[in-house]
C-alpha atoms as a PDB file:
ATOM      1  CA  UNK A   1       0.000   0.000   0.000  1.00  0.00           C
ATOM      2  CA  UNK A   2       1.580   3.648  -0.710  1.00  0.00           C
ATOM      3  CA  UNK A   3       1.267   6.545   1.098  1.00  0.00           C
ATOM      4  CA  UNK A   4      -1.874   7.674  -1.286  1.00  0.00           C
ATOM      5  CA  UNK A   5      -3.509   4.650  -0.623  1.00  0.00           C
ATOM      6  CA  UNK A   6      -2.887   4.785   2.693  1.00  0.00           C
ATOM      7  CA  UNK A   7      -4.150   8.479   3.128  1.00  0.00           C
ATOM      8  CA  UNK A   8      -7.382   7.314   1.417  1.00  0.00           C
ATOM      9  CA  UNK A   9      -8.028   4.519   3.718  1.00  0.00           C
ATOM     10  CA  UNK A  10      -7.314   6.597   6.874  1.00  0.00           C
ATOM     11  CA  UNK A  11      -9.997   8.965   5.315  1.00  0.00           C
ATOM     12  CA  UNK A  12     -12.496   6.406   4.959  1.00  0.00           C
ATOM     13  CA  UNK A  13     -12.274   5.189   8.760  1.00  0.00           C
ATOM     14  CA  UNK A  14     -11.863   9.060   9.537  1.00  0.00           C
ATOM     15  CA  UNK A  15     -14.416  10.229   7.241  1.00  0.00           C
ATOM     16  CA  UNK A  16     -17.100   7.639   8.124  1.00  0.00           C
ATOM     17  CA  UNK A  17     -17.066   8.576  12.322  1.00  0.00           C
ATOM     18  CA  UNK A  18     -16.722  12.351  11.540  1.00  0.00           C
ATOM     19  CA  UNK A  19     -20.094  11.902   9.609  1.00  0.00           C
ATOM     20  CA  UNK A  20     -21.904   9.703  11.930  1.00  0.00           C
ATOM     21  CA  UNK A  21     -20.606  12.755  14.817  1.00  0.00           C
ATOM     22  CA  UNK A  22     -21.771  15.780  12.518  1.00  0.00           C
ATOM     23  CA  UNK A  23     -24.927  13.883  11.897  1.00  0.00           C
ATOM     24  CA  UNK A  24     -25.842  12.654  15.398  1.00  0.00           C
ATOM     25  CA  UNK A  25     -27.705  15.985  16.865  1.00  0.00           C
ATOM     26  CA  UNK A  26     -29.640  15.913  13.101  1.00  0.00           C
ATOM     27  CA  UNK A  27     -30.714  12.934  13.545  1.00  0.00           C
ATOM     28  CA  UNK A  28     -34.591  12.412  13.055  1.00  0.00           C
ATOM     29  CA  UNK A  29     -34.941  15.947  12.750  1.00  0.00           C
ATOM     30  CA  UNK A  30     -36.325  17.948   9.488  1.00  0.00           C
ATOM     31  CA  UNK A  31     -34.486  18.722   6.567  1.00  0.00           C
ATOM     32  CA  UNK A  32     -32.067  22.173   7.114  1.00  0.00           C
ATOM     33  CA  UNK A  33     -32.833  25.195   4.985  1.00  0.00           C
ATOM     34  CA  UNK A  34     -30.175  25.539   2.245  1.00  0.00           C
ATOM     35  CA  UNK A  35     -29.013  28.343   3.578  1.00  0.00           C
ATOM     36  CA  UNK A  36     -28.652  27.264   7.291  1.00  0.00           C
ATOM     37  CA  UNK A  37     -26.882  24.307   7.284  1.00  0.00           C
ATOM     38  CA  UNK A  38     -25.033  22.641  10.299  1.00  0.00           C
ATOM     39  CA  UNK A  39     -21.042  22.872   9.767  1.00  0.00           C
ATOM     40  CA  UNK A  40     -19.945  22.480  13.168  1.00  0.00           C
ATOM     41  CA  UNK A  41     -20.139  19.772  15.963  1.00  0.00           C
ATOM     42  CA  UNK A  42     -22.955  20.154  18.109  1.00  0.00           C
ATOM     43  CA  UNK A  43     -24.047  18.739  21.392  1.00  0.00           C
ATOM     44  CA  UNK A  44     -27.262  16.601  21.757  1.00  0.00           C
ATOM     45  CA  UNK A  45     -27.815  13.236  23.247  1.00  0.00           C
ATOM     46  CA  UNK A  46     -24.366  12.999  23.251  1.00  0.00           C
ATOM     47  CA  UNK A  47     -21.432  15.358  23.738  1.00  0.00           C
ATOM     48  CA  UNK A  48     -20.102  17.742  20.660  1.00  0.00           C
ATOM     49  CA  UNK A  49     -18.435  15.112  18.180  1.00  0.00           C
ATOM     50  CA  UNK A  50     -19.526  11.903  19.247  1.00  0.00           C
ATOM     51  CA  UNK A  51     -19.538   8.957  17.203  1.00  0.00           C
ATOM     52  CA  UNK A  52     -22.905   6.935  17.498  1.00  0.00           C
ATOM     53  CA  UNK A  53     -23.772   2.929  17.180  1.00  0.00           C
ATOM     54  CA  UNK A  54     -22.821   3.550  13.576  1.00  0.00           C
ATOM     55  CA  UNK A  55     -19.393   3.949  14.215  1.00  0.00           C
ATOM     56  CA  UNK A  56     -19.426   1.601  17.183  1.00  0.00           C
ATOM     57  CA  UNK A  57     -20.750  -1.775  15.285  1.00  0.00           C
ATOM     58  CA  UNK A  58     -17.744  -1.141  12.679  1.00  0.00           C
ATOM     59  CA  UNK A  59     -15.518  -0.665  15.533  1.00  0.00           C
ATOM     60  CA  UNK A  60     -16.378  -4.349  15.572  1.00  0.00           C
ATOM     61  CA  UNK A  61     -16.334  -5.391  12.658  1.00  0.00           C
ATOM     62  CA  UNK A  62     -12.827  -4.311  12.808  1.00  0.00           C
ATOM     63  CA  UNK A  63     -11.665  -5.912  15.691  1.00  0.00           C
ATOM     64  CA  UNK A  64     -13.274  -9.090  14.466  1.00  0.00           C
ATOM     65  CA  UNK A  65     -11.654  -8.934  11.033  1.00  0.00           C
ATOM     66  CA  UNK A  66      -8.016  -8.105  12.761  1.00  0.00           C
ATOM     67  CA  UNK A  67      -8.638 -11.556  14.704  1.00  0.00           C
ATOM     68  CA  UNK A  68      -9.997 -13.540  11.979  1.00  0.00           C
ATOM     69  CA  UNK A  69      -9.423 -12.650   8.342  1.00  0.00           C
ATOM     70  CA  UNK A  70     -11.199 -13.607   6.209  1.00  0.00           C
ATOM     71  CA  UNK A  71     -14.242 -12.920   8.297  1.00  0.00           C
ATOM     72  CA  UNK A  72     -15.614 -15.534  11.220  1.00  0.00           C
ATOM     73  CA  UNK A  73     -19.319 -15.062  11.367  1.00  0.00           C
ATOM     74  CA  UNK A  74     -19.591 -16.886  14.488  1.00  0.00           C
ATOM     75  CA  UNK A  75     -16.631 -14.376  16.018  1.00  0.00           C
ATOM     76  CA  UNK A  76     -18.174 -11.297  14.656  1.00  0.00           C
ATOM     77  CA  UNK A  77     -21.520 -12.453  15.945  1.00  0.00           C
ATOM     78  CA  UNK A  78     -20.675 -12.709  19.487  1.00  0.00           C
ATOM     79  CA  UNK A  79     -18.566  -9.653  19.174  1.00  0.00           C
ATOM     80  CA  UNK A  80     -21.800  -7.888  17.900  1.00  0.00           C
ATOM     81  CA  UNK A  81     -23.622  -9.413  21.197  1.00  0.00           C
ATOM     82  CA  UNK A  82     -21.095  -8.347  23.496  1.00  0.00           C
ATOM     83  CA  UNK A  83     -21.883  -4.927  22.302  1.00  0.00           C
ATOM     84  CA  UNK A  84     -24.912  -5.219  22.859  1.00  0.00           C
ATOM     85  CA  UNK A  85     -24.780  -6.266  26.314  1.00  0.00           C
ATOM     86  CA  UNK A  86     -23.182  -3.413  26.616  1.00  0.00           C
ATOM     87  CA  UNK A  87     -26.201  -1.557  26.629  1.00  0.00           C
ATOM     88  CA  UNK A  88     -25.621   1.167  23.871  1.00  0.00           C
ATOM     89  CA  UNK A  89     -27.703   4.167  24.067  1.00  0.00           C
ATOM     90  CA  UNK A  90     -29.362   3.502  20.316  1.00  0.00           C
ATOM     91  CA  UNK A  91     -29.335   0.168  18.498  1.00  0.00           C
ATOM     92  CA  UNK A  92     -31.955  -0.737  14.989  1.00  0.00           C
ATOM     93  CA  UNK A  93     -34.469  -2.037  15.916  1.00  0.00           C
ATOM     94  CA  UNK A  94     -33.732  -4.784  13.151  1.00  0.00           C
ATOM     95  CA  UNK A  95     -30.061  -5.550  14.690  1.00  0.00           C
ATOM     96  CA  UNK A  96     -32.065  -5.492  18.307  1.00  0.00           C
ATOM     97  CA  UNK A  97     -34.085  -8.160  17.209  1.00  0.00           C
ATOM     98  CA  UNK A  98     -31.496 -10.895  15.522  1.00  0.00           C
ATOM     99  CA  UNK A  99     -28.978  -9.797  18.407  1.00  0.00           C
ATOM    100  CA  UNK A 100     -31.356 -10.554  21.183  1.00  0.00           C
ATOM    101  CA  UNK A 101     -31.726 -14.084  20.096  1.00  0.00           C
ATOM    102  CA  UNK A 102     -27.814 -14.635  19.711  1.00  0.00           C
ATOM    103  CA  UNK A 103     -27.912 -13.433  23.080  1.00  0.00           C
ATOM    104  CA  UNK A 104     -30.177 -15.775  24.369  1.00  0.00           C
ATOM    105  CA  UNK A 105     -28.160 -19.117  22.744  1.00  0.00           C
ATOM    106  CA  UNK A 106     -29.432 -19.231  19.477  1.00  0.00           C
ATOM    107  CA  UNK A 107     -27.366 -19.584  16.502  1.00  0.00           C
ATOM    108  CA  UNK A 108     -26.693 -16.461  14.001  1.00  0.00           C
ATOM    109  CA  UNK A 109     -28.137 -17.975  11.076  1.00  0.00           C
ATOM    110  CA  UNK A 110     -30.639 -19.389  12.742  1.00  0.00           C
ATOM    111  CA  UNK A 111     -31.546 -16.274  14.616  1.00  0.00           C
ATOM    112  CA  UNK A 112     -31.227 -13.651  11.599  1.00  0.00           C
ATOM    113  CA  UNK A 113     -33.386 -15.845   9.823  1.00  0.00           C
ATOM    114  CA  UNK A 114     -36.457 -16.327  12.349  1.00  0.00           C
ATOM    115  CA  UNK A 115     -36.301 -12.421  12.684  1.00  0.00           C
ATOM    116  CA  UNK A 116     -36.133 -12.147   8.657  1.00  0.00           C
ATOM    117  CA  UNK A 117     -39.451 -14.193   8.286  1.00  0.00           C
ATOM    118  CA  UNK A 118     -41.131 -11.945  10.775  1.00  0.00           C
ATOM    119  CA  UNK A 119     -40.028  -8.887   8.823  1.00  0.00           C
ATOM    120  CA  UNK A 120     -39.375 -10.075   5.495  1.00  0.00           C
ATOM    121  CA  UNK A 121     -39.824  -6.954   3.389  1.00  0.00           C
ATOM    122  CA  UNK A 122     -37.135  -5.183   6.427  1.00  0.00           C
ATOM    123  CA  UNK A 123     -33.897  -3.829   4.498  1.00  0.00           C
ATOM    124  CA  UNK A 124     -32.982  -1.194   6.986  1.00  0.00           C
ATOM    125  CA  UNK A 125     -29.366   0.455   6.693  1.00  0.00           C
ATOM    126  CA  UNK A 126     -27.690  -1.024   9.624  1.00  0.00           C
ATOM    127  CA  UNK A 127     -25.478  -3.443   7.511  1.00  0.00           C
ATOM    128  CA  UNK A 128     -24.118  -0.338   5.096  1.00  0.00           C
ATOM    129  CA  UNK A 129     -23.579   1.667   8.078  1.00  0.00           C
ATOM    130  CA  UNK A 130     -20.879  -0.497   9.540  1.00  0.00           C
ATOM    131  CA  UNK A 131     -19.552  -2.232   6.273  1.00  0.00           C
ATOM    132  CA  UNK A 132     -16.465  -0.329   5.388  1.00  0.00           C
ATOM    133  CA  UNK A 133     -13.373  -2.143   7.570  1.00  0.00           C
ATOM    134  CA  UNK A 134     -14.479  -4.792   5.061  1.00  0.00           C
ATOM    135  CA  UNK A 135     -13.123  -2.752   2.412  1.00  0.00           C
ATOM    136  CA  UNK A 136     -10.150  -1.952   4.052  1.00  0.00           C
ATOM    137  CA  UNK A 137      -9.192  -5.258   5.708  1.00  0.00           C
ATOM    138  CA  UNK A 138      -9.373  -6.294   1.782  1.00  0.00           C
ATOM    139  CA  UNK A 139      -8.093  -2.980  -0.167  1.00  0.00           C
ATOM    140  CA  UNK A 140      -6.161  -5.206  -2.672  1.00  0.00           C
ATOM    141  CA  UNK A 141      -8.728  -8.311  -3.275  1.00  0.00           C
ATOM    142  CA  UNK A 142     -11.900  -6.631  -4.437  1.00  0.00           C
ATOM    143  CA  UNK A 143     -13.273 -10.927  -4.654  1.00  0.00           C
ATOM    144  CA  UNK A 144     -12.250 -11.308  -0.823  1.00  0.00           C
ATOM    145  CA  UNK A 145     -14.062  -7.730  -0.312  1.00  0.00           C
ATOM    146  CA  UNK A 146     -17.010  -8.912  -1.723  1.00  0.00           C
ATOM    147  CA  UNK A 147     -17.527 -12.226   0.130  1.00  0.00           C
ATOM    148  CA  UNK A 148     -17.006 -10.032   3.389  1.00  0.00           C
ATOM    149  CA  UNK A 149     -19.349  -7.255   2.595  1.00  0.00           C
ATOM    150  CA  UNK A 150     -21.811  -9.370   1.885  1.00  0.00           C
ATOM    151  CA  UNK A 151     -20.949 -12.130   5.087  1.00  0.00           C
ATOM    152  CA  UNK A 152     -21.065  -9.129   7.891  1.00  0.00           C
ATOM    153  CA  UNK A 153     -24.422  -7.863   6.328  1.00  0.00           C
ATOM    154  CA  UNK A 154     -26.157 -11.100   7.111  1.00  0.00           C
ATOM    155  CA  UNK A 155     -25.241 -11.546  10.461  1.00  0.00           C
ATOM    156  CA  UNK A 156     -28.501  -8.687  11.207  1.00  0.00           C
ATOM    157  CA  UNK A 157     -29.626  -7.547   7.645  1.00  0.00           C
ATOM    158  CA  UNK A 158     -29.855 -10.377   5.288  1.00  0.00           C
ATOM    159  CA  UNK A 159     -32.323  -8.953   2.684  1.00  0.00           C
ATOM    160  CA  UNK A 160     -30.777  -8.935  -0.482  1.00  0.00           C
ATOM    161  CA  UNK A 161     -30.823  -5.240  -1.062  1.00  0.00           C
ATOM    162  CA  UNK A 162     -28.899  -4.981   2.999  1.00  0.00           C
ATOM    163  CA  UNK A 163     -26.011  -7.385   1.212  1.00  0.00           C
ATOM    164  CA  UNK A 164     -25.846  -5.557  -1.935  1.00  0.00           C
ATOM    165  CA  UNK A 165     -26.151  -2.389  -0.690  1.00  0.00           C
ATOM    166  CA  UNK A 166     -22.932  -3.077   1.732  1.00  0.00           C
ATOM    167  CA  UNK A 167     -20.978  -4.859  -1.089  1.00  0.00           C
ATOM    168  CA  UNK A 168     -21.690  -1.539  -3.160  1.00  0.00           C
ATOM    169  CA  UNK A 169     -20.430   0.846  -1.006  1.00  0.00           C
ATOM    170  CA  UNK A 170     -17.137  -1.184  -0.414  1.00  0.00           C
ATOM    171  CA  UNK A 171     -16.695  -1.562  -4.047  1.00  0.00           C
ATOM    172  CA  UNK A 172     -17.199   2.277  -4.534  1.00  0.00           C
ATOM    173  CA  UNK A 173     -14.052   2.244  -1.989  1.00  0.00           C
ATOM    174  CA  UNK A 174     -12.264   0.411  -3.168  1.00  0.00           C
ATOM    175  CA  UNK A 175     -11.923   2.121  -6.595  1.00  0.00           C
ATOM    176  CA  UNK A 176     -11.923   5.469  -4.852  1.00  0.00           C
ATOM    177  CA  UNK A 177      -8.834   4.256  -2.964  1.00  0.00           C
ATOM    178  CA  UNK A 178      -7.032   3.908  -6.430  1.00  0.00           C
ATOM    179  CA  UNK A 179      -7.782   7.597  -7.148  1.00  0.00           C
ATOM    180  CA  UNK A 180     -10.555   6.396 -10.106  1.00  0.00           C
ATOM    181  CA  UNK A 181     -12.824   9.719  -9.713  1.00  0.00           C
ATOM    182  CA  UNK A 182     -16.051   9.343  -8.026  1.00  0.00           C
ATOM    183  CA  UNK A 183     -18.217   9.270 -10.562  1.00  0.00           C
ATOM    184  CA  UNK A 184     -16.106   6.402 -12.363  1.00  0.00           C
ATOM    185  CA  UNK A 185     -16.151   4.818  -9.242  1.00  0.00           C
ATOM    186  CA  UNK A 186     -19.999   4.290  -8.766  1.00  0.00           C
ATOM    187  CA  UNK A 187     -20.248   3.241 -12.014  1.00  0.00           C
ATOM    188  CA  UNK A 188     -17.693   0.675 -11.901  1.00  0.00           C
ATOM    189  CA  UNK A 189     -19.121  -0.816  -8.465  1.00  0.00           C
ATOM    190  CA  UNK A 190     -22.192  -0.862  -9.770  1.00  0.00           C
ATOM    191  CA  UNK A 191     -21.049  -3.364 -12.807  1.00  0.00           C
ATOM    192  CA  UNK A 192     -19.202  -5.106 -10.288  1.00  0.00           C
ATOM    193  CA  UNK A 193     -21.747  -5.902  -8.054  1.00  0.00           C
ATOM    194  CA  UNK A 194     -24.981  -8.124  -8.536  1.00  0.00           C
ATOM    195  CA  UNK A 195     -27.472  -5.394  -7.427  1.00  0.00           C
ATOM    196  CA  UNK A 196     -31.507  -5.457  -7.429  1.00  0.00           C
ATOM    197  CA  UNK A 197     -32.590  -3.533 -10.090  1.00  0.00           C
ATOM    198  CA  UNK A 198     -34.817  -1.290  -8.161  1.00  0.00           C
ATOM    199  CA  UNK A 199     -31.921  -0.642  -5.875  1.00  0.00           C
ATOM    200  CA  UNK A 200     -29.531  -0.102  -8.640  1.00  0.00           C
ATOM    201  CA  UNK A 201     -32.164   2.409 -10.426  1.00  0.00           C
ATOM    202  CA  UNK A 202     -31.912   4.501  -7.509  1.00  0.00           C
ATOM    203  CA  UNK A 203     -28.418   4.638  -7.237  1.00  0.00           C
ATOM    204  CA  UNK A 204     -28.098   5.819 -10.909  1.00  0.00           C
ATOM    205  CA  UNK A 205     -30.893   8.188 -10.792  1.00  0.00           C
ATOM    206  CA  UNK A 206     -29.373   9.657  -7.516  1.00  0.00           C
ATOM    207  CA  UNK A 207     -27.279  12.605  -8.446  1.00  0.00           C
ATOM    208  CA  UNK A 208     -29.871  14.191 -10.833  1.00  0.00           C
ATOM    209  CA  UNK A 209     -32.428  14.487  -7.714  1.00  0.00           C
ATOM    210  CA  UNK A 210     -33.259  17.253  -6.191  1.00  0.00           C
ATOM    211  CA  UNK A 211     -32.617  18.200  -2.603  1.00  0.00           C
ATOM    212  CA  UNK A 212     -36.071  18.055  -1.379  1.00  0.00           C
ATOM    213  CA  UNK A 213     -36.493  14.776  -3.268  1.00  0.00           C
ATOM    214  CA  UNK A 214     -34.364  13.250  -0.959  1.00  0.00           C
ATOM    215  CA  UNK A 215     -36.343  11.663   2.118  1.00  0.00           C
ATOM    216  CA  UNK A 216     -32.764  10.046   3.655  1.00  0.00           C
ATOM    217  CA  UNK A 217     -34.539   7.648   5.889  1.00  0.00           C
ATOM    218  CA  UNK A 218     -33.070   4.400   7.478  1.00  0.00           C
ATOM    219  CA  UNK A 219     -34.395   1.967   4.202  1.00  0.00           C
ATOM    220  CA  UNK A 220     -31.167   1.164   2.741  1.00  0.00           C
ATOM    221  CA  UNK A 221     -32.364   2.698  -0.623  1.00  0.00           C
ATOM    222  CA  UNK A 222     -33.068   5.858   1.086  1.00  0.00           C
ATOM    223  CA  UNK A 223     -29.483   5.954   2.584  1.00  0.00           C
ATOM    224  CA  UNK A 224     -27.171   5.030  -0.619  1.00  0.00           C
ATOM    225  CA  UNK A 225     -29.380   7.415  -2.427  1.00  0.00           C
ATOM    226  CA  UNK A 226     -28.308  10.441   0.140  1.00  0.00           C
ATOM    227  CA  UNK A 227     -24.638   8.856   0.030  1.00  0.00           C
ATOM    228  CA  UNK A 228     -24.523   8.890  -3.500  1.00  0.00           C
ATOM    229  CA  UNK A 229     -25.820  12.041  -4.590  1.00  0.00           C
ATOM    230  CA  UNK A 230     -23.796  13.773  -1.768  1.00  0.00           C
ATOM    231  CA  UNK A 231     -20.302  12.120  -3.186  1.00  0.00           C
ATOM    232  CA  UNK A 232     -21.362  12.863  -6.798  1.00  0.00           C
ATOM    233  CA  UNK A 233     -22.749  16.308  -6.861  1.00  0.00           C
ATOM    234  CA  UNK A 234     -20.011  18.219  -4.548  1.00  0.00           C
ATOM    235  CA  UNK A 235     -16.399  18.234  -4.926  1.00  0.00           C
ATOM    236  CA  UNK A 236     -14.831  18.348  -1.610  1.00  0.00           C
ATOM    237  CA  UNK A 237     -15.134  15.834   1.667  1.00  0.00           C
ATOM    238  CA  UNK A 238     -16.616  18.680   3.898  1.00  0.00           C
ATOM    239  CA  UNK A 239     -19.444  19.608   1.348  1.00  0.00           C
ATOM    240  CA  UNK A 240     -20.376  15.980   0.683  1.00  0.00           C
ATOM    241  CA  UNK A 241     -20.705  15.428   4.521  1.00  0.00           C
ATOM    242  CA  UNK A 242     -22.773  18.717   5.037  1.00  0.00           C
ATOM    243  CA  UNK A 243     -25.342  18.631   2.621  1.00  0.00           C
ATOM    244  CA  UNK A 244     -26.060  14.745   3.188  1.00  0.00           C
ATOM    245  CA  UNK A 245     -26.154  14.968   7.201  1.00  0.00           C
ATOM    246  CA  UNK A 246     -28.396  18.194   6.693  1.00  0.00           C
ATOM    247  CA  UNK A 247     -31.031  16.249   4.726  1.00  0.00           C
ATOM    248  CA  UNK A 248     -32.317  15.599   8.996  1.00  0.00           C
ATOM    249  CA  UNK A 249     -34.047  11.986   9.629  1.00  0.00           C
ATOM    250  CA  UNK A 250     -31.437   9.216   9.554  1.00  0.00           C
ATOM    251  CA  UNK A 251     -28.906  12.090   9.615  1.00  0.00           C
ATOM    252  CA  UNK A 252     -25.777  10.177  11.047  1.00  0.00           C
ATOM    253  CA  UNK A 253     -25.784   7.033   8.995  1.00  0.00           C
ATOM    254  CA  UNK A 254     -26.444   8.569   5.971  1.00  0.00           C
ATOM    255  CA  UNK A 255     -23.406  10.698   7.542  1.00  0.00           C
ATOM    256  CA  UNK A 256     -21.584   7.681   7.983  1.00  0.00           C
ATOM    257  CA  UNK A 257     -21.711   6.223   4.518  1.00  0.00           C
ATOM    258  CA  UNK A 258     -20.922   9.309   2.576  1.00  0.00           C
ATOM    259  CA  UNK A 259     -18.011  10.111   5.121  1.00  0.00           C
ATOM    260  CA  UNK A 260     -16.670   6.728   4.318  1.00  0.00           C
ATOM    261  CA  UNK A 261     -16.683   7.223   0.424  1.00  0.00           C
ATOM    262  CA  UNK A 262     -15.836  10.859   0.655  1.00  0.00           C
ATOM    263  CA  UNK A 263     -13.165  10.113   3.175  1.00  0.00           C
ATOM    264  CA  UNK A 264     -11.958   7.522   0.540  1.00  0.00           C
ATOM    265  CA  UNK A 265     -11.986   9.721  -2.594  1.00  0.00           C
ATOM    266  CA  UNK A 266     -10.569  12.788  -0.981  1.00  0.00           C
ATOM    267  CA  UNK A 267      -8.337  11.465   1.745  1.00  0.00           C
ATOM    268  CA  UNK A 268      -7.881  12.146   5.732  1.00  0.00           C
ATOM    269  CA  UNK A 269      -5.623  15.622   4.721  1.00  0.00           C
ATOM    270  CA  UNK A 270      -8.894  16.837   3.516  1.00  0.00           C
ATOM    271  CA  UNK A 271     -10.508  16.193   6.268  1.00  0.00           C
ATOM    272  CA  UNK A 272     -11.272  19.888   8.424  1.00  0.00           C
ATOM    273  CA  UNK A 273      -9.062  19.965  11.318  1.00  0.00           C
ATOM    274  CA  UNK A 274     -11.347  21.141  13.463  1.00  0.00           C
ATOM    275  CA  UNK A 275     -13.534  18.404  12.960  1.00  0.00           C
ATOM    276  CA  UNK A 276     -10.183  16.023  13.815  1.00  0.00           C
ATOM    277  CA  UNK A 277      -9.926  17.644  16.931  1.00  0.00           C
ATOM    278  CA  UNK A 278     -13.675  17.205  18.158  1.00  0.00           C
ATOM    279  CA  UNK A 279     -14.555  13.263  17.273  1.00  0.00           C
ATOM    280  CA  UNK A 280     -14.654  11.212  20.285  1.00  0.00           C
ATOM    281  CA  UNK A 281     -16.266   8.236  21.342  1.00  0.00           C
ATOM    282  CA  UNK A 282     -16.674   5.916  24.496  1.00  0.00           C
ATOM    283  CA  UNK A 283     -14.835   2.264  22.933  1.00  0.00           C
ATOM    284  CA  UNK A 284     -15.068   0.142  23.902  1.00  0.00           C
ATOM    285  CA  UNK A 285     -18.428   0.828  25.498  1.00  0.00           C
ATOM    286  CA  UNK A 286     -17.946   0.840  29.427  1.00  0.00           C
ATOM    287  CA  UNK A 287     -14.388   1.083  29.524  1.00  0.00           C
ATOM    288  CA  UNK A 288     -14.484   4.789  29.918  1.00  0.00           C
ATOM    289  CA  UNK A 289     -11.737   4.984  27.282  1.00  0.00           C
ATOM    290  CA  UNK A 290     -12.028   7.753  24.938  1.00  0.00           C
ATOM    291  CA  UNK A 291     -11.522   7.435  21.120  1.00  0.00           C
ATOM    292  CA  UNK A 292     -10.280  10.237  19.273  1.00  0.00           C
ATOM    293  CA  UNK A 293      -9.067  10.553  15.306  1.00  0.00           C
ATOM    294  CA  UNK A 294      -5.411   8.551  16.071  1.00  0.00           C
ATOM    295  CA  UNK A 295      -6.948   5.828  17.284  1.00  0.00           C
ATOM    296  CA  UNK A 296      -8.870   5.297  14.024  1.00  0.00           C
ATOM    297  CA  UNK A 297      -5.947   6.003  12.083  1.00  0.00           C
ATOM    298  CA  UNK A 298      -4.102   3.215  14.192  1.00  0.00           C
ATOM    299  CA  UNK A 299      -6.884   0.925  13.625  1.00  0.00           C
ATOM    300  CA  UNK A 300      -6.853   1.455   9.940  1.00  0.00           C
ATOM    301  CA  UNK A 301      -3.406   0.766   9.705  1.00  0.00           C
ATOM    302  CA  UNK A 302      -3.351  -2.477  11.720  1.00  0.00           C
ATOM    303  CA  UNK A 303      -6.265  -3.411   9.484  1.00  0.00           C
ATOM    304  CA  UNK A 304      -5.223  -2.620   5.943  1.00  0.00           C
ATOM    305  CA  UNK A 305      -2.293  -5.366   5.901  1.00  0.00           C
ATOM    306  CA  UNK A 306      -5.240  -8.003   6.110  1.00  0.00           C
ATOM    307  CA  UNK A 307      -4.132  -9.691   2.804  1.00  0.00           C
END
């Protein structure tokens, strides 16, 4: 991996926690005004620049990939429990559900499956959320990246458009980590990846909505579409963050995902300082250890040599 490369990947960890933090005190509030948008961390539930569950659950995903590469579902499952034992503030009510069960001695598959039937038309955005140490643990095997994407998406989101929605946004990072401009990039993860064609139809049509078009709520659809039209219709990592996590309702995962692909097209040097210097986060949950931007650029680099 070269310095560029690396730079890129940092961004992505970076990028996706700054955006959950900006997007936390917007969440399920309205839609800004154009001309008053939210730049700046803000207190709400949480403290000024706190990362959310968003962060958190790829926090694991990362720790489970550093231990077992390619990914364990069985380790990444109980790592997800843990978590959740941990009592965090906000889970999905989706991942509450298949978690719950885990908890209680069921297997994943098993579990994921009985909560699937009772929901079977579910495909929130908890799986994309999380999704992108899977694209770093696997920067230089887009077939590895794929199989993981999709793996850590069925351990609580197995719909089909929860899978391809995660393996979409990890393709769009890794191409964006090789410098292949953003718009190249969603076109070439889309042709990589086998994706619904409802889903895909939104992701192409995304950059020529409008902004009021754009209901950003937490169906997976919903989410990519914010992502997407946030990456493809600015040109800088602190625009695409602002105008997506100012579209309100599921403000800090949409947040999330374009702060992961903008992080990865644009790098962690163009990430605002000042937004460096305010991310922090409780991790792991209970410890009363505080996370701050090195520790996700430590992570990254202990996960990018995954290959």
């Amino acid at each position: 991996m070269n310095d560029l490369i690396r730079d890129r990947a940092r961004g992505c960890a970076v990028g996706a926690a700054i955006g959950d933090a900006l997007g936390m005190p917007l969440e399920f509030g309205p839609r800004r005004h154009a001309g008053r948008l939210v730049r700046e961390m803000t207190p709400a539930r949480l403290p000024a620049g706190s990362f959310t569950d968003d962060t958190e659950m790829a926090l694991v995903l990362a720790e489970s990939l550093l231990t077992q590469c390619p990914l364990d579902p069985v380790d990444l499952a109980q790592r997800f429990v843990a978590w959740y034992r941990a009592r965090p503030p906000d889970v999905g009510v989706h991942t509450s559900g298949g978690l719950s069960r885990i908890a209680a001695g069921e297997p994943w598959d098993q579990a994921v499956a009985a909560v699937q039937r009772q929901h079977p038309d579910s495909a929130g955005n908890g799986s994309v959320m999380r999704c992108w140490p899977a694209a770093l643990a696997h920067w230089n095997n887009l077939e590895g990246l794929l199989i993981d994407s999709r793996l850590q998406s069925w351990i609580t989101h197995p719909h089909v458009e929860c899978a391809a929605g995660s393996m979409f946004t990890n393709a769009v990072i890794y191409y964006l980590l090789r410098g292949v401009p953003p718009r190249e990039a969603v076109a070439q993860a889309l042709d990589a990846v086998e994706i619904p064609p409802a889903l895909a139809a939104v992701i192409q049509l995304a950059p020529a909505r409008r902004r009021d078009e754009l209901a950003n709520s937490g169906w997976v659809r919903h989410t990519l579409e914010s992502a997407v039209w946030g990456l493809l219709t600015t040109d800088s990592f602190e625009e695409a963050v602002v105008q997506v996590v100012n579209l309100g309702n599921d403000a800090d995962t949409a947040g999330a995902v374009v702060g992961a692909l903008a992080g990865a097209a644009y790098g962690l040097a163009a990430i605002p300082g000042r937004w460096w210097e305010a991310l922090r986060g409780e991790w792991p949950l209970g410890s009363g250890h505080i996370w701050r931007t090195d520790d996700l650029v430590a992570l990254t680099d202990q996960l990018t040599p995954c290959e």
